[in-house]
C-alpha atoms as a PDB file:
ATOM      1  CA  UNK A   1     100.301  94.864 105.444  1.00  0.00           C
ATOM      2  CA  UNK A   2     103.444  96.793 104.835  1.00  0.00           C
ATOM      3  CA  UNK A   3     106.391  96.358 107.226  1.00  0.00           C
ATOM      4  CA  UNK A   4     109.345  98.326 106.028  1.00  0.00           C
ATOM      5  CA  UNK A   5     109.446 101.893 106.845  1.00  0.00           C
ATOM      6  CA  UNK A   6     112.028 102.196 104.233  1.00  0.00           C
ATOM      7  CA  UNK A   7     110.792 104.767 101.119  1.00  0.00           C
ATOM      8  CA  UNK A   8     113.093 105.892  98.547  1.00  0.00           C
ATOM      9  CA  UNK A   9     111.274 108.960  98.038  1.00  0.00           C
ATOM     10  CA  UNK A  10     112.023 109.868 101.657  1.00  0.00           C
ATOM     11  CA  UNK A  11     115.259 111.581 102.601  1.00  0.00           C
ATOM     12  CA  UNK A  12     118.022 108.957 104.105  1.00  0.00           C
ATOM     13  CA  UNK A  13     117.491 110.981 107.469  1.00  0.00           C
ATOM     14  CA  UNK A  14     113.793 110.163 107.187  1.00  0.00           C
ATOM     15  CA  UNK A  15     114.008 106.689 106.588  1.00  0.00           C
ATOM     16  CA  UNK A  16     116.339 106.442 109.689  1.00  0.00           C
ATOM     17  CA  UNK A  17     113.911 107.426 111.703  1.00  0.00           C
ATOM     18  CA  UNK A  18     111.260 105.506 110.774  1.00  0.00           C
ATOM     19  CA  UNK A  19     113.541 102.454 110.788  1.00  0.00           C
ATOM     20  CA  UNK A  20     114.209 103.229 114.333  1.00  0.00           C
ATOM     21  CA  UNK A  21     110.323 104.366 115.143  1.00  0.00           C
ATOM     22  CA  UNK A  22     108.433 101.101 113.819  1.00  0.00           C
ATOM     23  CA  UNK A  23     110.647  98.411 115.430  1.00  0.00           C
ATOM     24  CA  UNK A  24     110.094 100.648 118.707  1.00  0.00           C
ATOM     25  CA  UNK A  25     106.139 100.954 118.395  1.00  0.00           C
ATOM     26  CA  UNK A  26     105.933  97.374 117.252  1.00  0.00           C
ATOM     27  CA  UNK A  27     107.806  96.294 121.000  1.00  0.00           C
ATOM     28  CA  UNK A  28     106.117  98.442 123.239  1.00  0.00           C
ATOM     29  CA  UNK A  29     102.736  97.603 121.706  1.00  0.00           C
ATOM     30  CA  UNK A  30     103.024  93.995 120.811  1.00  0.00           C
ATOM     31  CA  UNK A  31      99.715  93.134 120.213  1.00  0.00           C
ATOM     32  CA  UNK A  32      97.691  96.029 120.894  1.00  0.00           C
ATOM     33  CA  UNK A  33      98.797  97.668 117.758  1.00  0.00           C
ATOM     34  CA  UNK A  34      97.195  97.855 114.560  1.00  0.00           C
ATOM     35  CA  UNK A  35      98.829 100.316 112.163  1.00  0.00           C
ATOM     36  CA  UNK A  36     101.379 102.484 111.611  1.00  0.00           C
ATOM     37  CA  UNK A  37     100.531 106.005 108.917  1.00  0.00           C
ATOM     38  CA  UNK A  38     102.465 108.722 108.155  1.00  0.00           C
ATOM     39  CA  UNK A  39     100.319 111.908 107.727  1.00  0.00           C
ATOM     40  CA  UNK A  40     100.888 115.502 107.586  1.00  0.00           C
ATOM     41  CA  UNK A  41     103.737 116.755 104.516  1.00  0.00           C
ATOM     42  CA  UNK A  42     104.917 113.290 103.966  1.00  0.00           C
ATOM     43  CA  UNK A  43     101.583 112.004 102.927  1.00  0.00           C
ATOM     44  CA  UNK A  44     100.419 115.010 101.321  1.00  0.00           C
ATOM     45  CA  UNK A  45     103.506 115.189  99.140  1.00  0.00           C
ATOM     46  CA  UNK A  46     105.294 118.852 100.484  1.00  0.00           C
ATOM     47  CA  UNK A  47     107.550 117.757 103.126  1.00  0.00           C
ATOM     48  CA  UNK A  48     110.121 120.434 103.416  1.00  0.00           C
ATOM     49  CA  UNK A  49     113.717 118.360 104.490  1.00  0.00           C
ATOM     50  CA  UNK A  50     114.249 121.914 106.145  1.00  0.00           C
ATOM     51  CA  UNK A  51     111.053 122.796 108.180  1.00  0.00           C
ATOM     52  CA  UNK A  52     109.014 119.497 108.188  1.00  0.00           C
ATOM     53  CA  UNK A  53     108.366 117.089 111.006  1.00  0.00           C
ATOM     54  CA  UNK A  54     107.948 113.446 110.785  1.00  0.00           C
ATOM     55  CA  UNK A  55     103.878 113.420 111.429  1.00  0.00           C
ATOM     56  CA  UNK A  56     102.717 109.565 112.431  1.00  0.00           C
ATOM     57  CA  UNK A  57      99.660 108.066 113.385  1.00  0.00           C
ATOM     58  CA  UNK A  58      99.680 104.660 115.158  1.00  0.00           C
ATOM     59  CA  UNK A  59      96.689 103.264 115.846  1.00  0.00           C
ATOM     60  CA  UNK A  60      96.024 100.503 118.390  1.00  0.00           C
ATOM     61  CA  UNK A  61      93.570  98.037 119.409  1.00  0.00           C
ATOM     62  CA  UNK A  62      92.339  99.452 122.888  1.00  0.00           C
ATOM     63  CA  UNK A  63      93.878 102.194 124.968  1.00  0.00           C
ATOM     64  CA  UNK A  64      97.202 102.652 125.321  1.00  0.00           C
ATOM     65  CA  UNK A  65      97.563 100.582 128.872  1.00  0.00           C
ATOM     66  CA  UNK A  66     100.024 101.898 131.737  1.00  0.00           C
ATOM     67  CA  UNK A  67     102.997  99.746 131.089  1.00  0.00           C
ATOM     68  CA  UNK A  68     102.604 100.150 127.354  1.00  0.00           C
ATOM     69  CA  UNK A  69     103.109 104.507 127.789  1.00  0.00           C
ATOM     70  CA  UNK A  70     105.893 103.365 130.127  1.00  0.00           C
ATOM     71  CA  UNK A  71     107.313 101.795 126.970  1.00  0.00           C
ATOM     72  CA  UNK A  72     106.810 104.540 124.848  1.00  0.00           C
ATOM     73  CA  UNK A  73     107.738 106.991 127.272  1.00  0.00           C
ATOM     74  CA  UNK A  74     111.293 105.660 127.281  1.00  0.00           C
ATOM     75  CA  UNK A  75     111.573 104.730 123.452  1.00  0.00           C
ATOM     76  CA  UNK A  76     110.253 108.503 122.548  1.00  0.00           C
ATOM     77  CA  UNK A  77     113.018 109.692 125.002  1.00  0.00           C
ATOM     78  CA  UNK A  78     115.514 107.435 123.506  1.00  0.00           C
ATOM     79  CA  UNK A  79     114.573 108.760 119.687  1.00  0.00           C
ATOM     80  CA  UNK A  80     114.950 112.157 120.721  1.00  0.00           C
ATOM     81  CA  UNK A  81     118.762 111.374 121.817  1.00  0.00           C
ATOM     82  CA  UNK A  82     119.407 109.919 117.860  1.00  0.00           C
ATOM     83  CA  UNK A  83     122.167 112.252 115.904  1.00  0.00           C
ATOM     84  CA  UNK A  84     119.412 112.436 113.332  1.00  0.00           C
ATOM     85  CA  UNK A  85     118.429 116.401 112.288  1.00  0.00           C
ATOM     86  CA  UNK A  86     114.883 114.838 112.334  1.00  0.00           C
ATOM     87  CA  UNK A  87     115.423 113.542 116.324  1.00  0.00           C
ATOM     88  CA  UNK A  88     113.245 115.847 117.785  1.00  0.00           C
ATOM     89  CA  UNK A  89     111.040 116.144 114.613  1.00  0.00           C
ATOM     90  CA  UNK A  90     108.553 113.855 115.651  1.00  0.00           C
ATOM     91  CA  UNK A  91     105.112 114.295 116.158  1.00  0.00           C
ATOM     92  CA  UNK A  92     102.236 111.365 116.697  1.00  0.00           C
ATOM     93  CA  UNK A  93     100.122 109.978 118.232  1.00  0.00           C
ATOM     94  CA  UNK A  94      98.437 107.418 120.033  1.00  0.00           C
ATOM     95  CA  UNK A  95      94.849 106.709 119.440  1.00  0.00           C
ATOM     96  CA  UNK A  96      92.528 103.755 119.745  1.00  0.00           C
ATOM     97  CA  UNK A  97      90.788 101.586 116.795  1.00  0.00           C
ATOM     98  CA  UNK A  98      87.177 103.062 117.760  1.00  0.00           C
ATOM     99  CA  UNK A  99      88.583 107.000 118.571  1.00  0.00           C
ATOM    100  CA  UNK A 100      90.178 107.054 115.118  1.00  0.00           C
ATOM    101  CA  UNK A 101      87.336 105.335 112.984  1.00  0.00           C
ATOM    102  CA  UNK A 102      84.820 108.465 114.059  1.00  0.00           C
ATOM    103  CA  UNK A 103      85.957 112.090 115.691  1.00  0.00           C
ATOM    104  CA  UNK A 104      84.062 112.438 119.690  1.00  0.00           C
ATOM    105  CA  UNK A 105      84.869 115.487 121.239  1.00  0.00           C
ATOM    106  CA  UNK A 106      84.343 113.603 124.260  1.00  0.00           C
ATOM    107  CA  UNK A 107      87.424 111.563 123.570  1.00  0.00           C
ATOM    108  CA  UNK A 108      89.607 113.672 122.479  1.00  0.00           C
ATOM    109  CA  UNK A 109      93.102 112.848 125.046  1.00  0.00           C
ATOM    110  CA  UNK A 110      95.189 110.421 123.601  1.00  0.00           C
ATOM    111  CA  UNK A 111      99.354 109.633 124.172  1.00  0.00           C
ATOM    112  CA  UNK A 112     101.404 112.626 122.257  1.00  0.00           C
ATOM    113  CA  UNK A 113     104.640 113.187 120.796  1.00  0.00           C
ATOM    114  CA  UNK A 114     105.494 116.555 119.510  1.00  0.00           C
ATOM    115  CA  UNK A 115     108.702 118.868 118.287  1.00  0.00           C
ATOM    116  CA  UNK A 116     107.767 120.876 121.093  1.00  0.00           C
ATOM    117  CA  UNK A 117     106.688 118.673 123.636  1.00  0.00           C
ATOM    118  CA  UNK A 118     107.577 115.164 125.333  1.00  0.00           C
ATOM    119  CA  UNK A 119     105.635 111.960 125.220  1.00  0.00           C
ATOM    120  CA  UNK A 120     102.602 112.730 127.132  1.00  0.00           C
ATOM    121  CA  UNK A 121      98.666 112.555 127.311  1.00  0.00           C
ATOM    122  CA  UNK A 122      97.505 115.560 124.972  1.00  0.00           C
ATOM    123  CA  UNK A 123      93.663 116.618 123.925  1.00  0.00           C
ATOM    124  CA  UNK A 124      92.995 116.427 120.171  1.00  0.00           C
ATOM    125  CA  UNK A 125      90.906 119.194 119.015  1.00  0.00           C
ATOM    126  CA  UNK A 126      89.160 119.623 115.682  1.00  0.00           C
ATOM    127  CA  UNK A 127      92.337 119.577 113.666  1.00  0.00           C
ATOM    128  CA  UNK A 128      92.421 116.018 114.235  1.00  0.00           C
ATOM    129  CA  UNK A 129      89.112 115.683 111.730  1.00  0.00           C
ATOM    130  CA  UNK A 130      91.467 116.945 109.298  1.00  0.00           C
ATOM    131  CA  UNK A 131      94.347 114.720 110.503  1.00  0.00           C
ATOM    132  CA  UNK A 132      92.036 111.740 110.234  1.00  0.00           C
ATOM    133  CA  UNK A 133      91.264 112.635 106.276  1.00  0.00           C
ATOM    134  CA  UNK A 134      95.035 112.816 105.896  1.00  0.00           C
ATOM    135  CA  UNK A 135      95.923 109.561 106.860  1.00  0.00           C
ATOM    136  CA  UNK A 136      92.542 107.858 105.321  1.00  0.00           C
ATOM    137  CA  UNK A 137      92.907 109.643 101.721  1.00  0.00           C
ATOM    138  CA  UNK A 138      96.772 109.789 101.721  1.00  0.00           C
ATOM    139  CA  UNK A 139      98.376 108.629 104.500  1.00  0.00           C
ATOM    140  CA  UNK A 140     101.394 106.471 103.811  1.00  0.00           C
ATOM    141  CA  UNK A 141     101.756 102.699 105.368  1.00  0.00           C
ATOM    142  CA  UNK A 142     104.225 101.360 107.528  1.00  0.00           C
ATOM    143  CA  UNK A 143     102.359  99.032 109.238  1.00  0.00           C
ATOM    144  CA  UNK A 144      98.516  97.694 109.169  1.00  0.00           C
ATOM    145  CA  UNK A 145      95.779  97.600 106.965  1.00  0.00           C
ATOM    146  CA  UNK A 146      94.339 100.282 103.882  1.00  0.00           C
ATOM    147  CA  UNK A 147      93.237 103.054 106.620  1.00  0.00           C
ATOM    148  CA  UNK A 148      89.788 103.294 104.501  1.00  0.00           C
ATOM    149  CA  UNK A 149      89.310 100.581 106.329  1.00  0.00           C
ATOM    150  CA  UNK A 150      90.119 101.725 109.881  1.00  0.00           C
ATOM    151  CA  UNK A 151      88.676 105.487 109.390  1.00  0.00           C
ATOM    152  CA  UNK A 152      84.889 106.433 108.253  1.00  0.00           C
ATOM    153  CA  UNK A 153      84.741 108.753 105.205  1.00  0.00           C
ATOM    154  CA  UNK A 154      85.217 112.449 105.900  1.00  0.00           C
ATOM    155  CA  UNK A 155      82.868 114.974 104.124  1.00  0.00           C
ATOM    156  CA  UNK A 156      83.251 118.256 103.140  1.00  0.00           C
ATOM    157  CA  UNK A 157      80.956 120.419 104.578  1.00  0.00           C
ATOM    158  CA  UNK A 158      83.098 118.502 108.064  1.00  0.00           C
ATOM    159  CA  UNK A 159      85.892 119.753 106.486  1.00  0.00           C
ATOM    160  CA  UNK A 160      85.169 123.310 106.474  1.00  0.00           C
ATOM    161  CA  UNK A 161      83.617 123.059 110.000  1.00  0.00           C
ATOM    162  CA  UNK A 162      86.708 121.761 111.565  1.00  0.00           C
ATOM    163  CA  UNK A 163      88.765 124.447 109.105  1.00  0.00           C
ATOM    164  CA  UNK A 164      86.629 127.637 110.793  1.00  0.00           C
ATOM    165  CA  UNK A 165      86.765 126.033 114.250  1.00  0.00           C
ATOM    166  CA  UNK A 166      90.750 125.767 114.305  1.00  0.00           C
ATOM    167  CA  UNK A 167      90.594 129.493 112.574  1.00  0.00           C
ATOM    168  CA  UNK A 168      88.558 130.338 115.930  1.00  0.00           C
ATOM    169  CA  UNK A 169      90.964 128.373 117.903  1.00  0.00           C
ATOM    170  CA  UNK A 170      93.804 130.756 116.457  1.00  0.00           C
ATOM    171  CA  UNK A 171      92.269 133.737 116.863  1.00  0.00           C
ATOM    172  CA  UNK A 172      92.120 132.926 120.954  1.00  0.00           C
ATOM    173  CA  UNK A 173      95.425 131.487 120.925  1.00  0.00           C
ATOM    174  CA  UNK A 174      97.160 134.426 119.716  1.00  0.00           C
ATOM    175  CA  UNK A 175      95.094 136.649 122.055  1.00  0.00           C
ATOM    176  CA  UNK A 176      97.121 135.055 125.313  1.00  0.00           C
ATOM    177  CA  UNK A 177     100.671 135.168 125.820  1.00  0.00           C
ATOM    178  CA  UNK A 178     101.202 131.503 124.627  1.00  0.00           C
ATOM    179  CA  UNK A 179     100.512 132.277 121.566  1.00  0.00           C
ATOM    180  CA  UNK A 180     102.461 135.459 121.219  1.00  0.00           C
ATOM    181  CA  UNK A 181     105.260 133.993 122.517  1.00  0.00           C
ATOM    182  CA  UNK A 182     104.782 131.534 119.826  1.00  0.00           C
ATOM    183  CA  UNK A 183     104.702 134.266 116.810  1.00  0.00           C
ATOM    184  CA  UNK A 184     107.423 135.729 117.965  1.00  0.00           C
ATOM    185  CA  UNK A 185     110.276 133.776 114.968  1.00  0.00           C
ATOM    186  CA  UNK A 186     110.456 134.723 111.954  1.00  0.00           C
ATOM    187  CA  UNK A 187     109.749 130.943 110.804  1.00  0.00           C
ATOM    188  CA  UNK A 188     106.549 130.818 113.437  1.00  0.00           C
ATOM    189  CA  UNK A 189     105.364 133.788 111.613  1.00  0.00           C
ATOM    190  CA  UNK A 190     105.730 131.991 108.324  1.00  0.00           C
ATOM    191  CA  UNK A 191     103.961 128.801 109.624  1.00  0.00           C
ATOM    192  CA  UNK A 192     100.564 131.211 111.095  1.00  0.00           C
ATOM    193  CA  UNK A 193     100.970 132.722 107.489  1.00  0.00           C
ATOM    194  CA  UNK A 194     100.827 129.495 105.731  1.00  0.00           C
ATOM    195  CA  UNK A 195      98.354 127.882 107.951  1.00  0.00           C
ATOM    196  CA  UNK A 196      95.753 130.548 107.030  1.00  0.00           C
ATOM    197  CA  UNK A 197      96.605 130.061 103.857  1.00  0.00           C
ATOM    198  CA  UNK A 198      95.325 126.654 103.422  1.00  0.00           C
ATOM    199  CA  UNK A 199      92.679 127.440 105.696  1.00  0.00           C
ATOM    200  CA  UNK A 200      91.202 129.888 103.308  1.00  0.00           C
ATOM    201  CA  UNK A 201      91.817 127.811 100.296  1.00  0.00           C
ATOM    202  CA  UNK A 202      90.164 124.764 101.836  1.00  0.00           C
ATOM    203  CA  UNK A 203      86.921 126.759 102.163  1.00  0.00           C
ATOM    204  CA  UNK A 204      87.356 128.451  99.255  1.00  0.00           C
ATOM    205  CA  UNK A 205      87.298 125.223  97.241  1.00  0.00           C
ATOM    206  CA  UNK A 206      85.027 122.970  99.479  1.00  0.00           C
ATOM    207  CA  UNK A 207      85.681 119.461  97.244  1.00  0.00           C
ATOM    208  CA  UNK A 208      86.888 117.920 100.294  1.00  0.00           C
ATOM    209  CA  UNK A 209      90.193 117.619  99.952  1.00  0.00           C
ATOM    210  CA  UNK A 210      93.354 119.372 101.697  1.00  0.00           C
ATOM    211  CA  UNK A 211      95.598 120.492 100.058  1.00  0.00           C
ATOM    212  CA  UNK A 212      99.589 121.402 100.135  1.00  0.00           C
ATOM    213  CA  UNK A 213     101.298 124.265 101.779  1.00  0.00           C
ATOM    214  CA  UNK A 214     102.608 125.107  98.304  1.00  0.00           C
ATOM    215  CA  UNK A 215      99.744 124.991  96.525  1.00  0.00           C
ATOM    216  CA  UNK A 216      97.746 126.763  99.108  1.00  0.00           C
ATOM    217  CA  UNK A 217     100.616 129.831  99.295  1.00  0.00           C
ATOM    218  CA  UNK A 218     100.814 129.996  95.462  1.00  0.00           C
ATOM    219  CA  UNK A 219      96.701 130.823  95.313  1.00  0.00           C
ATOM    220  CA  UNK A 220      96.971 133.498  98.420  1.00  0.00           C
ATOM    221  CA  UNK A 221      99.441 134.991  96.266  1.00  0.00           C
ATOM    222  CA  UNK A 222      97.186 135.461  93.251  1.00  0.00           C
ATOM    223  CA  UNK A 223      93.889 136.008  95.168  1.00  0.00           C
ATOM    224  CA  UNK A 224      94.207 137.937  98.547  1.00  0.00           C
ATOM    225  CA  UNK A 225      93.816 141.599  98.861  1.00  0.00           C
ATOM    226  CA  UNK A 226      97.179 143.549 100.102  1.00  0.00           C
ATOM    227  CA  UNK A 227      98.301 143.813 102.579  1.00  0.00           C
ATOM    228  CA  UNK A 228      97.683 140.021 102.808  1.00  0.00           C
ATOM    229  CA  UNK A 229      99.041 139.129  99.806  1.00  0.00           C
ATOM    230  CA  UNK A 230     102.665 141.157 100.470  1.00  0.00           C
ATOM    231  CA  UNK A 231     102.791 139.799 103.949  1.00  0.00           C
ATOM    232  CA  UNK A 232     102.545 135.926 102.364  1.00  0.00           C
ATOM    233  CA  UNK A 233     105.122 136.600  99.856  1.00  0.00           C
ATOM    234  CA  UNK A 234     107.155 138.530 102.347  1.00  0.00           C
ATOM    235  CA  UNK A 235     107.129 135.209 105.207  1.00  0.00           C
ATOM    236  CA  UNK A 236     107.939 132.698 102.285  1.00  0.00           C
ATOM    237  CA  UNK A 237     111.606 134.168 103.131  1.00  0.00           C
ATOM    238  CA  UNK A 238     111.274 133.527 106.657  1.00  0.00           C
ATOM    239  CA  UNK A 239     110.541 129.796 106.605  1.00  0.00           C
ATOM    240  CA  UNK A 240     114.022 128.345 108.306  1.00  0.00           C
ATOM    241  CA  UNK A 241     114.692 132.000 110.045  1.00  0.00           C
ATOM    242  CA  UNK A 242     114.395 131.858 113.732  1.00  0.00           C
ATOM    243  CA  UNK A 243     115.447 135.489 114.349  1.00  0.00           C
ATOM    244  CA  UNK A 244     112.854 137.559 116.793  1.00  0.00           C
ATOM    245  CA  UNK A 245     110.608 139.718 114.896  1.00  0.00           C
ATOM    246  CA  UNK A 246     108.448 141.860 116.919  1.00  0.00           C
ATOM    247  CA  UNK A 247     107.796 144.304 114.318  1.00  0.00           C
ATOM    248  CA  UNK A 248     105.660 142.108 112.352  1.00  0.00           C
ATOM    249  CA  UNK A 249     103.633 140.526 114.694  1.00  0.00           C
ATOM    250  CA  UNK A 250     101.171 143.132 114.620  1.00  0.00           C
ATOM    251  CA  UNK A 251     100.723 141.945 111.069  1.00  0.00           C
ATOM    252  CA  UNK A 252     100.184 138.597 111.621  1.00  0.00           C
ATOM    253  CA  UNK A 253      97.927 138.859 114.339  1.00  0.00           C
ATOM    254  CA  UNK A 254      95.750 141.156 112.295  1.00  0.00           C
ATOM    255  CA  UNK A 255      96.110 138.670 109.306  1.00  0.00           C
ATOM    256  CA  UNK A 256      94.856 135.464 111.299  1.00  0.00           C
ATOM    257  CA  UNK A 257      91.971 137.650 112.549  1.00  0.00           C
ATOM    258  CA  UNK A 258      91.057 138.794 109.275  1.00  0.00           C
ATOM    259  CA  UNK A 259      91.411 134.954 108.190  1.00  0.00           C
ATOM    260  CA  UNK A 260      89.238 134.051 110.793  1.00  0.00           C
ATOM    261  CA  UNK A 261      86.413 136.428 109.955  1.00  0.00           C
ATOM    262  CA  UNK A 262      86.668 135.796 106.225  1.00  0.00           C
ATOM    263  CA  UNK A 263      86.252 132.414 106.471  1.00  0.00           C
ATOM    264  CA  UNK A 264      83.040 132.622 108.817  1.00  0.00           C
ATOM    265  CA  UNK A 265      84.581 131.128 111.927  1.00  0.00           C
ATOM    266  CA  UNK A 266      82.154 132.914 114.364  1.00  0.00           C
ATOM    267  CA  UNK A 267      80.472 130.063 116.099  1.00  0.00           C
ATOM    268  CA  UNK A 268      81.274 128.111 119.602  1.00  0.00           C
ATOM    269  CA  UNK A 269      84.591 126.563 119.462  1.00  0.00           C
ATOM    270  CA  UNK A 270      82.339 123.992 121.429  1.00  0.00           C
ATOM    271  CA  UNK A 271      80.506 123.019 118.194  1.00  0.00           C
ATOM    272  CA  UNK A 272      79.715 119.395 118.190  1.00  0.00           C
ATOM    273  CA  UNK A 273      80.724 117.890 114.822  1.00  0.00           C
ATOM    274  CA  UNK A 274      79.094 115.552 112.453  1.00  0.00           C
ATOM    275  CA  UNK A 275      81.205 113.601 109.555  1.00  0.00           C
ATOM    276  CA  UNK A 276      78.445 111.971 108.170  1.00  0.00           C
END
């Protein structure tokens, strides 16, 4: 069981966090917790100190109980108030021993935390069968036991069924106003770009692993027909630029569509899944 959030590969800004996250989790939960994981760029090895967030996972013994959402209600609010670039830079969640071991799409609303949302109860789609390989492959301890241990193995061919039904999940998205809105930065453009970047890779090489932004950008580069190929080289300069862009969002709607249909997402979003 590992205790200190501390990492000296982490920035000192990250490890503030976490040194102010764990103790916080640890109180609220007492003993409903279980674990503590970092996932998302800090596991996988490409956190950007720029554009990253601080993705967590904290799982607990049984559902988080009124008073204990209470608690992290008002330690999530008092986080967000830190002078730390990384304050609102957060994102985790909340999610019970048997809800993590196996993905149910009928359980699928846990506690949230998010750079663009409060604490709150949010549904977990399909990404979070991705999410869950993250943090059982590489996700990094703070707190708890191996998370082999916690999660069931993820296969492949569940891999590239959760990859084609976020690609779906996309494609609506940036058909309602939401999502426009949210392609509207430069930098949101360059996230879409990258996400269907590692979308496409993933399915391209089906091993069953994810892998980095990086490494998923540098292949689109090399492999995708133009215009796709200019338009990912192009966004790699937009990554920290918040600046409106309406003139390329054309582009990048057309991109994530043609994502979507080259990587055979055309079933029900509805799809039950099976990781066996």
């Amino acid at each position: 069981m590992v205790s200190n959030a501390c990492d000296p590969g982490f920035t000192p800004e990250v490890n503030a966090m976490l040194a102010a996250l764990l103790p916080g989790v640890e109180a609220a939960l007492t003993d409903n917790l279980v674990g503590v994981y970092l996932r998302g760029s800090l596991a996988l090895g490409d956190f950007d100190p720029a554009t990253s967030d601080i993705d967590f996972l904290v799982v607990t013994e049984r559902p988080v109980a009124e008073a204990e959402f209470a608690a992290l209600a008002v330690l999530h609010a008092r986080l967000a108030a830190l002078p730390n670039k990384y304050a609102d830079h957060l994102e985790g969640s909340y999610i019970p021993r048997a809800a993590v071991e196996r993905f149910r799409p009928d359980e699928r609303r846990h506690p949230t935390v998010g750079a663009d949302w409060t604490f709150q109860y949010g549904e977990h789609r399909d990404g979070w069968i991705l999410e869950r390989w993250t943090v059982r492959e590489r996700g990094v301890i703070l707190r708890g036991p191996d998370p082999k241990t916690l999660i069931d193995p993820i296969t492949p061919d569940a891999i590239c069924q959760a990859v084609r039904v976020c690609l779906r999940e996309w494609t609506e998205w940036m058909a309602r106003p939401d999502g426009l809105q949210f392609v509207t930065p430069r930098s949101h453009q360059a996230f879409a770009a990258e996400t269907m970047c590692r979308a496409l890779y993933t399915l391209a090489h089906s091993r069953g692993a994810l892998p980095t932004k990086p490494r998923a950008v540098a292949w689109a580069r090399e492999t995708l027909p133009e215009p796709w190929r200019s338009l990912v080289e192009q966004s790699r300069t937009w990554r920290t630029d918040t600046t409106p862009n309406p003139a390329s969002m054309p582009t990048i709607l057309r991109f994530v569509r043609w994502a979507a249909a080259e990587g055979g997402a055309t079933a029900s979003s509805s799809d039950q899944h099976d990781e066996r």
